[in-house]
Protein backbone atom coordinates (compact mmCIF):
# COMPACT_ATOMS: atom_id res chain seq x y z
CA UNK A 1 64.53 39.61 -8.21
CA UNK A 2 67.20 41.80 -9.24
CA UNK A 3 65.97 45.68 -9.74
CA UNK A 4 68.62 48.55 -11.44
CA UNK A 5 67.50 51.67 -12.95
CA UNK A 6 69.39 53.93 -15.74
CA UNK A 7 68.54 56.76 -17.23
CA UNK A 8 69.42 58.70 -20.37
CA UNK A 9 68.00 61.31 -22.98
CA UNK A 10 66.25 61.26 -26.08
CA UNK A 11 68.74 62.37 -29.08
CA UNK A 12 67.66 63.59 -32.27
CA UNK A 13 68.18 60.76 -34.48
CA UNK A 14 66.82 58.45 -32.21
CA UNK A 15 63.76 59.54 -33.67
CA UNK A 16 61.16 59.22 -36.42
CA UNK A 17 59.08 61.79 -38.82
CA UNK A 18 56.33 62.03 -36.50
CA UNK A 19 58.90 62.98 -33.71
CA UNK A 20 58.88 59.40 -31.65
CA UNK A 21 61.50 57.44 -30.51
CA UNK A 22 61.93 55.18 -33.26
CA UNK A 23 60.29 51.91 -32.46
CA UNK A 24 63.97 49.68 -33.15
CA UNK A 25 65.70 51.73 -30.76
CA UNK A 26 64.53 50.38 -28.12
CA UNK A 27 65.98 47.28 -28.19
CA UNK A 28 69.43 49.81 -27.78
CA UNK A 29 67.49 51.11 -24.82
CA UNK A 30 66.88 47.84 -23.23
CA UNK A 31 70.86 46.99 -23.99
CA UNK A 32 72.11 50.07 -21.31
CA UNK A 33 69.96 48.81 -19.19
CA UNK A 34 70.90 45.34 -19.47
CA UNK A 35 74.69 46.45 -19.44
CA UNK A 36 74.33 48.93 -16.32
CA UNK A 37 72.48 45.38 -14.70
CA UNK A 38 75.07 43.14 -15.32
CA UNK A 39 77.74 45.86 -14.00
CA UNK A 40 75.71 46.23 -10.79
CA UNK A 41 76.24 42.74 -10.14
CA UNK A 42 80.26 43.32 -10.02
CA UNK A 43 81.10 42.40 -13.92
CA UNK A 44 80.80 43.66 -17.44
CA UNK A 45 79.33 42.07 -20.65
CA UNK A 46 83.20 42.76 -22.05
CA UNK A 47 84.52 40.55 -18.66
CA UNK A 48 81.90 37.86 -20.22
CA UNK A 49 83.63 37.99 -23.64
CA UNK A 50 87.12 37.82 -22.44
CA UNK A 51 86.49 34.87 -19.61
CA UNK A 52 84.85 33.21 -22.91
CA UNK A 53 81.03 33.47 -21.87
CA UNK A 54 78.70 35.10 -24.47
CA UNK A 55 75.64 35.85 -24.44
CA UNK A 56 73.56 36.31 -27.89
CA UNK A 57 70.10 37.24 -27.69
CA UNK A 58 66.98 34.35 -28.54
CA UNK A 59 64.12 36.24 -28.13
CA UNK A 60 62.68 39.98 -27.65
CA UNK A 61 59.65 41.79 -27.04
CA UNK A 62 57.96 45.12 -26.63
CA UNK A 63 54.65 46.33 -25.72
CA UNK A 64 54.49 49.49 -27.05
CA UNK A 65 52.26 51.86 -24.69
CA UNK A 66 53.21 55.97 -25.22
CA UNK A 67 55.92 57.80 -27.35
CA UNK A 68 59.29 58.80 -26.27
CA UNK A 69 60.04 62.01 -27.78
CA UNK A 70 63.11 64.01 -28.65
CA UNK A 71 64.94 65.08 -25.43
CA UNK A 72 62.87 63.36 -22.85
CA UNK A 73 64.57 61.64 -20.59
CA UNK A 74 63.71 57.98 -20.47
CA UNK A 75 64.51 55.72 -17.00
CA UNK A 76 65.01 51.87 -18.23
CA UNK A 77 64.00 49.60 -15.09
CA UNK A 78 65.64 46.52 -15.85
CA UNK A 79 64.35 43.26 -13.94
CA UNK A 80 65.38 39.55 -13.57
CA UNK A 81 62.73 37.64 -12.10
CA UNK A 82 64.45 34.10 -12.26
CA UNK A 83 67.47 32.45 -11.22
CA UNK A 84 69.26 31.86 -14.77
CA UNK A 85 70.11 28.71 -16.14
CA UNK A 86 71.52 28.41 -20.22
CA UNK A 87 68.88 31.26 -20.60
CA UNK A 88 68.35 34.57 -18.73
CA UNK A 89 65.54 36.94 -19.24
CA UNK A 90 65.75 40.52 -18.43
CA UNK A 91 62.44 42.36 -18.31
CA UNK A 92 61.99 46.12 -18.84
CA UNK A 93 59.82 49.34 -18.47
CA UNK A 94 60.54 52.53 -19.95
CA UNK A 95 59.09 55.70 -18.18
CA UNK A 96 59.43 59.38 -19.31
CA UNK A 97 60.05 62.08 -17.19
CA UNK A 98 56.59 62.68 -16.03
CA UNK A 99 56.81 58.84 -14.60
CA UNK A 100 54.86 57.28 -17.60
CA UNK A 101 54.99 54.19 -18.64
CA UNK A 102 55.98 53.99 -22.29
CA UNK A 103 56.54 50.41 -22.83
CA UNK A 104 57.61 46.61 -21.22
CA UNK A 105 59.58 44.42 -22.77
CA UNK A 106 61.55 41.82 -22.35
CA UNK A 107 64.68 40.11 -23.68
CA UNK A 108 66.10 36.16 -23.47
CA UNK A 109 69.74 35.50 -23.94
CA UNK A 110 71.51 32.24 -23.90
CA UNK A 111 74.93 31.53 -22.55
CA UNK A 112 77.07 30.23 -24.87
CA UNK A 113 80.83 28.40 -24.39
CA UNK A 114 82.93 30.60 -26.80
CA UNK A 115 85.29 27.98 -27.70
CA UNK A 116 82.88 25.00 -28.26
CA UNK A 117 79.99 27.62 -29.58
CA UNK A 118 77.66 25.26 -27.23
CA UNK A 119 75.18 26.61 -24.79
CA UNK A 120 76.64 26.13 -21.22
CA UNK A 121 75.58 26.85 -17.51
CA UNK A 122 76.35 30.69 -16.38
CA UNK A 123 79.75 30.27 -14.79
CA UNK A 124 80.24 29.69 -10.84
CA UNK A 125 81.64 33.45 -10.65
CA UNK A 126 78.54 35.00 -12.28
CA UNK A 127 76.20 33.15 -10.08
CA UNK A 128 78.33 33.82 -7.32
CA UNK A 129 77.59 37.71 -8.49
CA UNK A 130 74.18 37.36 -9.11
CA UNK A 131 72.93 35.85 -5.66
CA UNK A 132 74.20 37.92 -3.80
CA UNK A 133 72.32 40.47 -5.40
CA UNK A 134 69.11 38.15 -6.26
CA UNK A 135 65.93 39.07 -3.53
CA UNK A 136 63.61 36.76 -3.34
């Protein structure tokens, strides 16, 4: 499994009426922490692009437990679980501050061949990235 944390703080209009993180926003949530994953694993989503790998998303969930509210700070544990083949998953839980859990989620991308717009293997230098980070 690979394991990275991030953290970062509520802003204003991030939230709803009733004060909450707005429940669409964490789908942005889950994208720092997928972003601050890949880069712990020695490349960026924009490395991806320009080597011609992307990466759309196929699937998401959330299991909405407790509110975020304005200006708490929210840690993202991001999690992959399984070796990746055309699809990765990254899994995620949100805490606040006080360490609680405010949702888990989860997120399925595919890797797609820019040029042919086909789904493709992850490349040899992204695997080569990810196992050496990858605990069983």
């Amino acid at each position: 499994m690979i394991k990275t944390e991030t953290t970062l703080r509520v802003r204003y209009g991030e939230t709803d009426q009733m004060g909450f993180v707005y429940y669409g926003v964490y789908a942005q949530y889950y994208e720092v922490g997928r972003v601050e994953c890949m880069r712990s694993l020695g490349f960026s989503y924009k490395e991806m692009e320009e080597s011609g790998v992307l990466m759309p998303v196929i699937n998401l969930t959330v299991n909405y437990k407790k509110p975020a509210l304005y200006d708490d700070e929210v840690r993202i544990v991001t999690m992959v679980k399984e070796i990746p083949g055309l699809r990765i998953t990254f899994d995620y839980e949100c805490y606040n501050q006080k360490d609680v859990l405010l949702n888990t989620g989860s997120v399925k991308l595919v890797f797609i061949d820019k040029q042919k717009n086909k789904p493709m293997q992850p490349p040899q230098w992204f695997m080569d990235g990810f196992m050496k980070k990858f605990v069983v």
